[in-house]
PDB file of N, CA and C in Angstrom:
ATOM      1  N   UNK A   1     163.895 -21.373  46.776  1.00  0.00           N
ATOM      2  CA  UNK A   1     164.682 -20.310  46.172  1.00  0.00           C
ATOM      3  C   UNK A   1     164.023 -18.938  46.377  1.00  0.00           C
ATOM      4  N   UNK A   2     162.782 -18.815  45.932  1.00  0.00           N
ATOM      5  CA  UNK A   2     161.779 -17.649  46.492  1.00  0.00           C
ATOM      6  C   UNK A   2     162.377 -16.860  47.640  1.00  0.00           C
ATOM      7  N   UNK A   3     162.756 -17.737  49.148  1.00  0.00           N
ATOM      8  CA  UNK A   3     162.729 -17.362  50.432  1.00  0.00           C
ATOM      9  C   UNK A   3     164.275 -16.282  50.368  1.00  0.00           C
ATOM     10  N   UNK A   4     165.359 -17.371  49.952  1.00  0.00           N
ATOM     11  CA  UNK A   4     166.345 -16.483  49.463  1.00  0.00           C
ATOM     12  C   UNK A   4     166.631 -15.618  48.689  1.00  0.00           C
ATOM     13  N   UNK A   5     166.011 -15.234  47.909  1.00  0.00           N
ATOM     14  CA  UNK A   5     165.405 -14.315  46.893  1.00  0.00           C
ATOM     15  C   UNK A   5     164.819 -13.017  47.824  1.00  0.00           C
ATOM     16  N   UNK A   6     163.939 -13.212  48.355  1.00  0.00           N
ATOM     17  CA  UNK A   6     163.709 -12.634  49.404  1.00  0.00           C
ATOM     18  C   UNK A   6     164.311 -11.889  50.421  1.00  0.00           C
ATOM     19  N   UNK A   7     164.897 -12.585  50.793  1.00  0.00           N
ATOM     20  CA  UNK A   7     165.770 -12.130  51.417  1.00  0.00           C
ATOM     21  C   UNK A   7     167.281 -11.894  51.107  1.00  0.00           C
ATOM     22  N   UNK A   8     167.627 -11.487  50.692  1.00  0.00           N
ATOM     23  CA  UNK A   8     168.404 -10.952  49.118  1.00  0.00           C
ATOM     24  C   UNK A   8     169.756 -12.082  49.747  1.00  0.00           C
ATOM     25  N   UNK A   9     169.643 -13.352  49.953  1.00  0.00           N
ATOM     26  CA  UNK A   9     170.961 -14.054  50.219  1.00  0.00           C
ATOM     27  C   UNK A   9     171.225 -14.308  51.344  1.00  0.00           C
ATOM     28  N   UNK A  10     171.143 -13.421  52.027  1.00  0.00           N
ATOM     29  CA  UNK A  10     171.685 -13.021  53.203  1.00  0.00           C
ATOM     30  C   UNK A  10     170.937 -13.533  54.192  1.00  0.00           C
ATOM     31  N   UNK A  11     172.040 -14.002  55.310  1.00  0.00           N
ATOM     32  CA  UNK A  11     171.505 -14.298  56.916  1.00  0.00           C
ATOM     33  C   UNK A  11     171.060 -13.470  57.448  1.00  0.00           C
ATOM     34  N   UNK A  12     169.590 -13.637  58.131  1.00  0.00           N
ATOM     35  CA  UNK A  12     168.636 -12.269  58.305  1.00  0.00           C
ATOM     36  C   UNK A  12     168.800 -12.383  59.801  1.00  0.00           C
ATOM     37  N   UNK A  13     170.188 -13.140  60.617  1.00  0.00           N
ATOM     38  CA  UNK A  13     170.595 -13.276  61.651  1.00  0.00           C
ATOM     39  C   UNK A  13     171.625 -11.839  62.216  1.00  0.00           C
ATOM     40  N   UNK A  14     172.871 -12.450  60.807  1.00  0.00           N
ATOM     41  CA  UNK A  14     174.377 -11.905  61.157  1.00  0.00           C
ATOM     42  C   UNK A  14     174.478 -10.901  60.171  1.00  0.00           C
ATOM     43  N   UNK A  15     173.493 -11.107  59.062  1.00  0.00           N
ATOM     44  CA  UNK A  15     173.305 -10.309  57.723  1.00  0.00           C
ATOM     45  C   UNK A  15     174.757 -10.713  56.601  1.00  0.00           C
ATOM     46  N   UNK A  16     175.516 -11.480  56.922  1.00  0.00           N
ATOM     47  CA  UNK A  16     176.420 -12.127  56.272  1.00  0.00           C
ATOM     48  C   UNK A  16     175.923 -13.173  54.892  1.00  0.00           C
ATOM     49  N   UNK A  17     177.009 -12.868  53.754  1.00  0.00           N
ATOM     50  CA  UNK A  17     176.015 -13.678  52.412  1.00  0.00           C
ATOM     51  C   UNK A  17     177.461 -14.124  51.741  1.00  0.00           C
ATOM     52  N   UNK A  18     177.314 -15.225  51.093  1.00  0.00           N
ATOM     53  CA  UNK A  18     178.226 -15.898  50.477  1.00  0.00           C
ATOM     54  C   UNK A  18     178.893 -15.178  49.246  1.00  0.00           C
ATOM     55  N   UNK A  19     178.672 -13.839  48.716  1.00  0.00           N
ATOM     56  CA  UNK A  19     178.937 -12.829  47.626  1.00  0.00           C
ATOM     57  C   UNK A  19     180.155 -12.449  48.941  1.00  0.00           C
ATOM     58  N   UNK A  20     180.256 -12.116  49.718  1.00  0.00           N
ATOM     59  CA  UNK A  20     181.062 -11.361  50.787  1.00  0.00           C
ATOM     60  C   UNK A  20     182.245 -12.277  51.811  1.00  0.00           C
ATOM     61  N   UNK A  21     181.670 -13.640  51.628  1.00  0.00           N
ATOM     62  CA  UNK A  21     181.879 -15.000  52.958  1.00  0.00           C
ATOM     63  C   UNK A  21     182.250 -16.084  51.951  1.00  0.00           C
ATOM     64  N   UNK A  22     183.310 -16.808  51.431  1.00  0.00           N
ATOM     65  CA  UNK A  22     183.176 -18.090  51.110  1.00  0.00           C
ATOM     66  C   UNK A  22     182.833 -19.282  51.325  1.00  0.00           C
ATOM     67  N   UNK A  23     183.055 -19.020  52.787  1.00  0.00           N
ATOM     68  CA  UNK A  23     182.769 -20.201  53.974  1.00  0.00           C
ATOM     69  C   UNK A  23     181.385 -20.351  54.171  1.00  0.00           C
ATOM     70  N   UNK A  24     180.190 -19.184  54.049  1.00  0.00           N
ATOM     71  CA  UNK A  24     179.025 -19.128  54.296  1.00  0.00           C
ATOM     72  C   UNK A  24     178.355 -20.133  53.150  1.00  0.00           C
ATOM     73  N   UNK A  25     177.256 -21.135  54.255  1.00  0.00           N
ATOM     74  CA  UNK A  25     176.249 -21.501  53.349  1.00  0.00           C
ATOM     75  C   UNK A  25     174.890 -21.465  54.298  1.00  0.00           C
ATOM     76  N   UNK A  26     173.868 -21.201  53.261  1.00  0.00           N
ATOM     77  CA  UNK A  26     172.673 -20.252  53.776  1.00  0.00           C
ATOM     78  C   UNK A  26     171.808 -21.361  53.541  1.00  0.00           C
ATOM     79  N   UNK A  27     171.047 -21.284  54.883  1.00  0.00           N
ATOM     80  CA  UNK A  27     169.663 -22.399  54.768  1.00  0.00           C
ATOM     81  C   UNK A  27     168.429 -21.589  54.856  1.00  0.00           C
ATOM     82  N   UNK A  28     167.277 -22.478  54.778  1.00  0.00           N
ATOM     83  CA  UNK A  28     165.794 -21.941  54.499  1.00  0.00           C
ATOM     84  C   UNK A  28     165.307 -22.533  56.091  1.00  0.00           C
ATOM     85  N   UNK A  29     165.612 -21.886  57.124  1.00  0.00           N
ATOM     86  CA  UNK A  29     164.904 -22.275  58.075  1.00  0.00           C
ATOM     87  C   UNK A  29     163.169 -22.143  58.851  1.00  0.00           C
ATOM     88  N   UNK A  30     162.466 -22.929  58.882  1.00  0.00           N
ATOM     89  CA  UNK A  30     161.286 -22.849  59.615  1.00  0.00           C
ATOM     90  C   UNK A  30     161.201 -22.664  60.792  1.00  0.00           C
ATOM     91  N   UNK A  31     160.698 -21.037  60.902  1.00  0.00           N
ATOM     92  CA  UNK A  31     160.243 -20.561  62.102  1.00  0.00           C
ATOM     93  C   UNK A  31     159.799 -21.509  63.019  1.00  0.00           C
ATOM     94  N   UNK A  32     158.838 -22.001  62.641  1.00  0.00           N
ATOM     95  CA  UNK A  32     158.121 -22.876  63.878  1.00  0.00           C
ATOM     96  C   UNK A  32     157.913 -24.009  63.066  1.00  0.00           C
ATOM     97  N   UNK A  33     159.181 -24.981  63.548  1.00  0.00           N
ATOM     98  CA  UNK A  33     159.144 -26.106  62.790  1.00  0.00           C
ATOM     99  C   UNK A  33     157.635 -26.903  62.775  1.00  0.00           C
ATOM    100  N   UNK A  34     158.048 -28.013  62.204  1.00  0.00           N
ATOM    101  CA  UNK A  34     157.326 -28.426  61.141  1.00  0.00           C
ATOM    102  C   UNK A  34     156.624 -29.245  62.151  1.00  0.00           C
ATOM    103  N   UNK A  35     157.396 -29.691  63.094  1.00  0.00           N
ATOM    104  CA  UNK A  35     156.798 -30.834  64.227  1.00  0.00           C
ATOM    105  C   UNK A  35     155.911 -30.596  64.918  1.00  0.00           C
ATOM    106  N   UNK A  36     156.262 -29.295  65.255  1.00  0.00           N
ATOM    107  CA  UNK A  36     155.329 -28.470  66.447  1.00  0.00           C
ATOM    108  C   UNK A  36     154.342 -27.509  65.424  1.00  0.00           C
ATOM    109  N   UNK A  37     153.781 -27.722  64.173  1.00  0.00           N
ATOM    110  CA  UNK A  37     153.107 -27.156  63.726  1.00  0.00           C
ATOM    111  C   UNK A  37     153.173 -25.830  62.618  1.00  0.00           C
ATOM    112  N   UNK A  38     154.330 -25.547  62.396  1.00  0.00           N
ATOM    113  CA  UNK A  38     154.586 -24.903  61.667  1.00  0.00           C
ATOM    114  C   UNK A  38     154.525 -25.442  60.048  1.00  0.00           C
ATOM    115  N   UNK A  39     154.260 -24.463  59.136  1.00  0.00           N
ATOM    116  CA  UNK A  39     154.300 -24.960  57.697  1.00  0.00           C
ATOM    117  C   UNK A  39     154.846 -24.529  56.774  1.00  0.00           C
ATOM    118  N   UNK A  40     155.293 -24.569  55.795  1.00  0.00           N
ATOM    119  CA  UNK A  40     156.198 -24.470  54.915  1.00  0.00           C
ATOM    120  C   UNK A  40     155.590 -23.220  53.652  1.00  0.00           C
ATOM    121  N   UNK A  41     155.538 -22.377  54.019  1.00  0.00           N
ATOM    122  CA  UNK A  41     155.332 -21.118  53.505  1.00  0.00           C
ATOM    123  C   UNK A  41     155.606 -19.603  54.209  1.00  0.00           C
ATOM    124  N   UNK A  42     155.930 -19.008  52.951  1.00  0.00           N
ATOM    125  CA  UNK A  42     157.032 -17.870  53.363  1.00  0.00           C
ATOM    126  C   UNK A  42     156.747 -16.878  54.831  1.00  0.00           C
ATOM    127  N   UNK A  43     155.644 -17.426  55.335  1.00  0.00           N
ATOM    128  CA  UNK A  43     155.438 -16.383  56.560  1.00  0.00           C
ATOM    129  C   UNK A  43     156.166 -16.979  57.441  1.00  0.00           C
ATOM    130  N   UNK A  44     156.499 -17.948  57.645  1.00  0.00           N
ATOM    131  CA  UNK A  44     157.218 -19.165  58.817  1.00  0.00           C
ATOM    132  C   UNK A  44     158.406 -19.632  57.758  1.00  0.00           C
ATOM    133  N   UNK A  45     158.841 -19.086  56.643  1.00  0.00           N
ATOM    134  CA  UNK A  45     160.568 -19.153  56.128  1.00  0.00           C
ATOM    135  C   UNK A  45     161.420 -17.852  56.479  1.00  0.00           C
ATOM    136  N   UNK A  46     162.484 -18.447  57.253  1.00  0.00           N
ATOM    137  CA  UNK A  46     163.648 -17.354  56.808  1.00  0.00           C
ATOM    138  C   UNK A  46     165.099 -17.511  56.213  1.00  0.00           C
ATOM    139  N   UNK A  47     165.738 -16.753  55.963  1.00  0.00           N
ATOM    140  CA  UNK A  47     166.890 -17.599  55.644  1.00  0.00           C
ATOM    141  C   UNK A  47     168.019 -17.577  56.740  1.00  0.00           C
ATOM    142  N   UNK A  48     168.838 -18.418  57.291  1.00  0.00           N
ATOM    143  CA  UNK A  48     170.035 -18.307  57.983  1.00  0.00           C
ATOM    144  C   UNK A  48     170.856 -19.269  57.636  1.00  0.00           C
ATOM    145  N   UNK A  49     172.754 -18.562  57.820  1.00  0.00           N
ATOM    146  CA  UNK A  49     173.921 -19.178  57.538  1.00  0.00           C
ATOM    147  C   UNK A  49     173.597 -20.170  58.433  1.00  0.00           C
ATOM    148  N   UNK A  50     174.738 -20.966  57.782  1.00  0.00           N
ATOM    149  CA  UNK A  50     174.701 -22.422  58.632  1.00  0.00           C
ATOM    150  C   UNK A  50     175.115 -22.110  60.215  1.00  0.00           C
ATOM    151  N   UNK A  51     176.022 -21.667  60.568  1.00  0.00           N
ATOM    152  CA  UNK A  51     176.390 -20.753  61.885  1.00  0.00           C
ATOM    153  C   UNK A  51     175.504 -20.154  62.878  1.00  0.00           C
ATOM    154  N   UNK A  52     174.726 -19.404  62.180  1.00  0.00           N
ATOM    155  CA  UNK A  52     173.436 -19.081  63.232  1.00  0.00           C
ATOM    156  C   UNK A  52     172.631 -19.875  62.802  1.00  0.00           C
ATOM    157  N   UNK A  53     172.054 -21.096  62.232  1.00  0.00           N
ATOM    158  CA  UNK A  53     171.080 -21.721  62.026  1.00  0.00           C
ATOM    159  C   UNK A  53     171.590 -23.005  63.740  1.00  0.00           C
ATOM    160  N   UNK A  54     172.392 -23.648  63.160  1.00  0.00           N
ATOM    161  CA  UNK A  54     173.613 -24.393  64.486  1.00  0.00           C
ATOM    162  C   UNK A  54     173.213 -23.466  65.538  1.00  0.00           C
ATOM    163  N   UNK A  55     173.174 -22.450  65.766  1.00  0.00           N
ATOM    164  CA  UNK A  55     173.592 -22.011  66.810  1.00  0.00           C
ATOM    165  C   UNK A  55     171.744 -21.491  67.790  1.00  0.00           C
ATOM    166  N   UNK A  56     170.952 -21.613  66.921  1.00  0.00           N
ATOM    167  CA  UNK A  56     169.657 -21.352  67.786  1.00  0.00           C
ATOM    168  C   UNK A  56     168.983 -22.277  68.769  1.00  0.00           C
ATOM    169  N   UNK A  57     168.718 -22.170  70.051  1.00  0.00           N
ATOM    170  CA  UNK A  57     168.527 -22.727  70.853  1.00  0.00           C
ATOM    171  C   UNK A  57     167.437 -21.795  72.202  1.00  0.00           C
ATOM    172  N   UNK A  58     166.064 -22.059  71.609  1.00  0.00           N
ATOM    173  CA  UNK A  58     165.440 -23.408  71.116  1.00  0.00           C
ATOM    174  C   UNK A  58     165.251 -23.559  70.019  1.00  0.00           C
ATOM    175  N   UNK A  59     165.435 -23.988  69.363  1.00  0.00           N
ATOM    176  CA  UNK A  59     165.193 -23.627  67.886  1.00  0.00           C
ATOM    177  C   UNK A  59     163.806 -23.353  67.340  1.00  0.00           C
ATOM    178  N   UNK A  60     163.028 -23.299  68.046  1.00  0.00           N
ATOM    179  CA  UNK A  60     161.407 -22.189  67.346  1.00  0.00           C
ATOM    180  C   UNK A  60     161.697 -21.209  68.266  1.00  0.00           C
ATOM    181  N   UNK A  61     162.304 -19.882  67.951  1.00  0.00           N
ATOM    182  CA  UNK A  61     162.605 -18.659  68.504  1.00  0.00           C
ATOM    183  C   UNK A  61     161.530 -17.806  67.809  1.00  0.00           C
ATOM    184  N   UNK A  62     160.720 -17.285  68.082  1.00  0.00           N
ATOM    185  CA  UNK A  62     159.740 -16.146  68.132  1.00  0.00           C
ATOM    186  C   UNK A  62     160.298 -15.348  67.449  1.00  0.00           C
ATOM    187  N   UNK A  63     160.907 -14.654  67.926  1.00  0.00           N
ATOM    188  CA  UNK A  63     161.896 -13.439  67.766  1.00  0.00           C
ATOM    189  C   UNK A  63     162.493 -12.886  66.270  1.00  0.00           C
ATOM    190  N   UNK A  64     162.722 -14.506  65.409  1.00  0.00           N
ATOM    191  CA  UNK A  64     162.767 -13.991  64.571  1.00  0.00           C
ATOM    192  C   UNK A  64     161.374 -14.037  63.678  1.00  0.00           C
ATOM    193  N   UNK A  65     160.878 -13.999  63.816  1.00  0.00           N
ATOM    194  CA  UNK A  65     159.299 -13.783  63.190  1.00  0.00           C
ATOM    195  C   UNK A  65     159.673 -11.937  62.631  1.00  0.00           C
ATOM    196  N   UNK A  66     160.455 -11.485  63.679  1.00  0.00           N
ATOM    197  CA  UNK A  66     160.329  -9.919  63.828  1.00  0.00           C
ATOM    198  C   UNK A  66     161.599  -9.339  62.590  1.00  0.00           C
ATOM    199  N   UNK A  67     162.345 -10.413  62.345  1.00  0.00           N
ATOM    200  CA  UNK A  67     163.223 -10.239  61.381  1.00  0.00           C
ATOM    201  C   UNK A  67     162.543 -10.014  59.563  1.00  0.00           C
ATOM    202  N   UNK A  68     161.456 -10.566  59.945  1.00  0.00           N
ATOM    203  CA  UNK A  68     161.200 -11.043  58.558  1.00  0.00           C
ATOM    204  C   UNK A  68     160.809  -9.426  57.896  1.00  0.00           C
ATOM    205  N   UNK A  69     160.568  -9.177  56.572  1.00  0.00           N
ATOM    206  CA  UNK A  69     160.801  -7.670  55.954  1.00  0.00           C
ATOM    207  C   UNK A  69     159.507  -7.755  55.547  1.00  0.00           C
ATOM    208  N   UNK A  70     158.071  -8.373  55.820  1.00  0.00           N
ATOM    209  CA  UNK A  70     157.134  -8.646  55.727  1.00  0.00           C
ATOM    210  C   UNK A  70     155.978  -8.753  57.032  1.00  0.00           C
ATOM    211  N   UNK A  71     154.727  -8.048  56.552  1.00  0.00           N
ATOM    212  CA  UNK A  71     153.723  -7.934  57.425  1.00  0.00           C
ATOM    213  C   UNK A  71     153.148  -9.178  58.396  1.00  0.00           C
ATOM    214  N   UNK A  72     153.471 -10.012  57.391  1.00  0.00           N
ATOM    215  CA  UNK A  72     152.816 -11.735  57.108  1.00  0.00           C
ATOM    216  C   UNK A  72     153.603 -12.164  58.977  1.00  0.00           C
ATOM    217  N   UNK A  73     154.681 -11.941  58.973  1.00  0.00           N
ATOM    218  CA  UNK A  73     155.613 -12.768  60.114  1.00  0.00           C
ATOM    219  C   UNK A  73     155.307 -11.863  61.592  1.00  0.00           C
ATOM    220  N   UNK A  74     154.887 -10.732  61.586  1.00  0.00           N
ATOM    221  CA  UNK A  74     154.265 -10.164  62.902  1.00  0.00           C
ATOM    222  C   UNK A  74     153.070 -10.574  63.028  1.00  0.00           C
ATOM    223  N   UNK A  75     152.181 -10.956  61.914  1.00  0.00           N
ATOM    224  CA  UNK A  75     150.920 -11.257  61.976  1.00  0.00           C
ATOM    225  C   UNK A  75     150.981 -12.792  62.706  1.00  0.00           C
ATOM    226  N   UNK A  76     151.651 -13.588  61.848  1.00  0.00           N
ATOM    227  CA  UNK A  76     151.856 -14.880  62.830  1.00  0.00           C
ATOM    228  C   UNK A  76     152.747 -14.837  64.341  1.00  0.00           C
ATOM    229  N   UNK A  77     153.358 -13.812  64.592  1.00  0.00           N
ATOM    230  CA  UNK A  77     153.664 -13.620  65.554  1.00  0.00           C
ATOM    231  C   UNK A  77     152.536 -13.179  66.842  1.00  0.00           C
ATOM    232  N   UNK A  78     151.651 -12.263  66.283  1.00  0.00           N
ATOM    233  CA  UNK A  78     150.454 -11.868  67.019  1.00  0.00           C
ATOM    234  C   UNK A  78     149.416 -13.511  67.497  1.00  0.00           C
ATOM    235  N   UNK A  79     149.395 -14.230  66.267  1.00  0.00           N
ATOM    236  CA  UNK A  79     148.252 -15.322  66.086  1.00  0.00           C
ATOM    237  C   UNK A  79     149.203 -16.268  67.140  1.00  0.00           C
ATOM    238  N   UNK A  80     150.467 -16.461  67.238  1.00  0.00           N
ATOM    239  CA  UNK A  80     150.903 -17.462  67.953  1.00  0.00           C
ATOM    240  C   UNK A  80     150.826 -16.728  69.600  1.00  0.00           C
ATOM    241  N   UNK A  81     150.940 -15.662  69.509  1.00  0.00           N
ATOM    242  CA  UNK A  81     150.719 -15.242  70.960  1.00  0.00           C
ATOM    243  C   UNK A  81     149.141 -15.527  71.093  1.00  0.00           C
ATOM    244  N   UNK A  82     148.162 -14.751  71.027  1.00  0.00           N
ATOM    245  CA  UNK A  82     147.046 -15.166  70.631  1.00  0.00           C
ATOM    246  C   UNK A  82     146.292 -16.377  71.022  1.00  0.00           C
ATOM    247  N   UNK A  83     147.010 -17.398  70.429  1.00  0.00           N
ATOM    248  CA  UNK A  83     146.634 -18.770  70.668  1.00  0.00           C
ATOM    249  C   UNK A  83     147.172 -19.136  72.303  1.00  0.00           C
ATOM    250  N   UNK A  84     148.523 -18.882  72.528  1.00  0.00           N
ATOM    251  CA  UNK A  84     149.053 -19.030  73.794  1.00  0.00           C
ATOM    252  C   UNK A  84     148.237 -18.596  74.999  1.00  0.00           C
ATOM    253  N   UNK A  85     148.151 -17.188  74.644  1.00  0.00           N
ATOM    254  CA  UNK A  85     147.434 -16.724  75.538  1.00  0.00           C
ATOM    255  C   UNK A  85     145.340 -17.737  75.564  1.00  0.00           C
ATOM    256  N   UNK A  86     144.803 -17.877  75.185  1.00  0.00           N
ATOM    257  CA  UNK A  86     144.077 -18.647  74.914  1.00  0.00           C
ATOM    258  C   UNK A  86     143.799 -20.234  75.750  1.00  0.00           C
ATOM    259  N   UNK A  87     145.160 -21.104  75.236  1.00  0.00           N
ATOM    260  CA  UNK A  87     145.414 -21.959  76.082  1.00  0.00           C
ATOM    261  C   UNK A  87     145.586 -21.877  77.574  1.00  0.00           C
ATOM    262  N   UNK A  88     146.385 -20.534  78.298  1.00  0.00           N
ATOM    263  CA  UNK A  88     146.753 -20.590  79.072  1.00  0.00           C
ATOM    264  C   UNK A  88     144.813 -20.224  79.602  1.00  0.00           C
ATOM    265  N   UNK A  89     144.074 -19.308  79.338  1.00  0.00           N
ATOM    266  CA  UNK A  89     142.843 -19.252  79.146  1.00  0.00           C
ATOM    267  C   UNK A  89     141.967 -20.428  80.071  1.00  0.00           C
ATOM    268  N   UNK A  90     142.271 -21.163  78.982  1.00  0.00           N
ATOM    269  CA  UNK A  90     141.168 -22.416  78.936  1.00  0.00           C
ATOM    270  C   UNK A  90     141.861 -23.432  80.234  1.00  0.00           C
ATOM    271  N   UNK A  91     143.346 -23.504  80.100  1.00  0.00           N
ATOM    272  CA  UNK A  91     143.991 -23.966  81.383  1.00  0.00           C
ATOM    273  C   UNK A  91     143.442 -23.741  82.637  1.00  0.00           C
ATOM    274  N   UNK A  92     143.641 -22.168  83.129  1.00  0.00           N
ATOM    275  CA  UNK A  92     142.984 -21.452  83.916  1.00  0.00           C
ATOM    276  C   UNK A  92     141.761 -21.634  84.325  1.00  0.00           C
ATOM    277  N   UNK A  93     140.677 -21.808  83.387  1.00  0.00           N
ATOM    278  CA  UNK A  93     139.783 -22.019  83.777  1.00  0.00           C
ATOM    279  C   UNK A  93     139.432 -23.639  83.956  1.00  0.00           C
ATOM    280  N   UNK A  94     139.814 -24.365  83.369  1.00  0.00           N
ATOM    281  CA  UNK A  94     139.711 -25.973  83.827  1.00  0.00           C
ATOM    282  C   UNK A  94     140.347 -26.372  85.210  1.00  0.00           C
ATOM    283  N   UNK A  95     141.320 -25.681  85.653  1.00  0.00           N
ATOM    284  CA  UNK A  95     141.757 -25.586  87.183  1.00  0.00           C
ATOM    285  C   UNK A  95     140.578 -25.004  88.073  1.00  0.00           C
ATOM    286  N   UNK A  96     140.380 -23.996  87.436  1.00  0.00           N
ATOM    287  CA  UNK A  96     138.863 -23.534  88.402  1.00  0.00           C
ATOM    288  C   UNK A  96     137.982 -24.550  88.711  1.00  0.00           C
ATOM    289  N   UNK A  97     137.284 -25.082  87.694  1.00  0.00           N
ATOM    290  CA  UNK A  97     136.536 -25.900  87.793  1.00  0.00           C
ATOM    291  C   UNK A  97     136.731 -26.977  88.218  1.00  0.00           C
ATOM    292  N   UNK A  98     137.994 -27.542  88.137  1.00  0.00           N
ATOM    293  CA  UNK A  98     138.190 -28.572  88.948  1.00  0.00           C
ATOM    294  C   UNK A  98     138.424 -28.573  90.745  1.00  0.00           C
ATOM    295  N   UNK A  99     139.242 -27.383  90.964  1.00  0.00           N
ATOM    296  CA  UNK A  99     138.763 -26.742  92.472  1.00  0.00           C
ATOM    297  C   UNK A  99     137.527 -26.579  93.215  1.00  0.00           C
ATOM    298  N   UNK A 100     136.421 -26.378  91.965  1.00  0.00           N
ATOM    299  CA  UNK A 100     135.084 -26.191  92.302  1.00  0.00           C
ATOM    300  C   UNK A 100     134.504 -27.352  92.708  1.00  0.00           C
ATOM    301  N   UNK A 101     135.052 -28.473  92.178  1.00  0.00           N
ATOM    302  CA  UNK A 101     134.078 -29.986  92.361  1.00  0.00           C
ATOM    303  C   UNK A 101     134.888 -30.465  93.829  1.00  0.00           C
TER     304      UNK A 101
END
């Protein structure tokens, strides 16, 4: 309830809210689901209608990290680049080394 609270109702997609929409119902979606590592606190919650929730593909989109009205969701946006960049890093260099032998 917090997350929607937060985000005053509203799809932080289409900006559409069930005060305005009858048809609208609003979920608590995880940024970077849960599978692939994401966790269940408000820096990785946002809210979206069922419509744009359905409709994201891939569904861990970055992008909205940038939606969020909080410092917290660029910061994990920075840390997930961060890490990427990192891997690709350590990738890089384990190819080296294996060229080397």
């Amino acid at each position: 309830m917090e997350i929607l609270k937060r985000d005053k109702f509203r799809c932080k997609v289409c900006g559409r809210r069930p005060d305005n929409y009858v048809d609208i119902e609003l979920h608590v979606h995880h940024i970077r689901p849960v599978g692939e590592g994401g966790f269940t606190h408000e820096e990785n919650l946002i809210t979206l209608c069922d419509t744009c929730h359905k409709g994201l593909d891939p569904h861990y989109e970055w992008s909205l990290y940038d939606l969020l009205n909080n410092d917290a969701g660029a910061d994990v946006k920075v840390r997930e680049q961060q890490k990427y960049l990192q891997e690709v890093r350590q990738y890089r260099e384990a190819r080296r080394k294996s060229s080397d032998d």
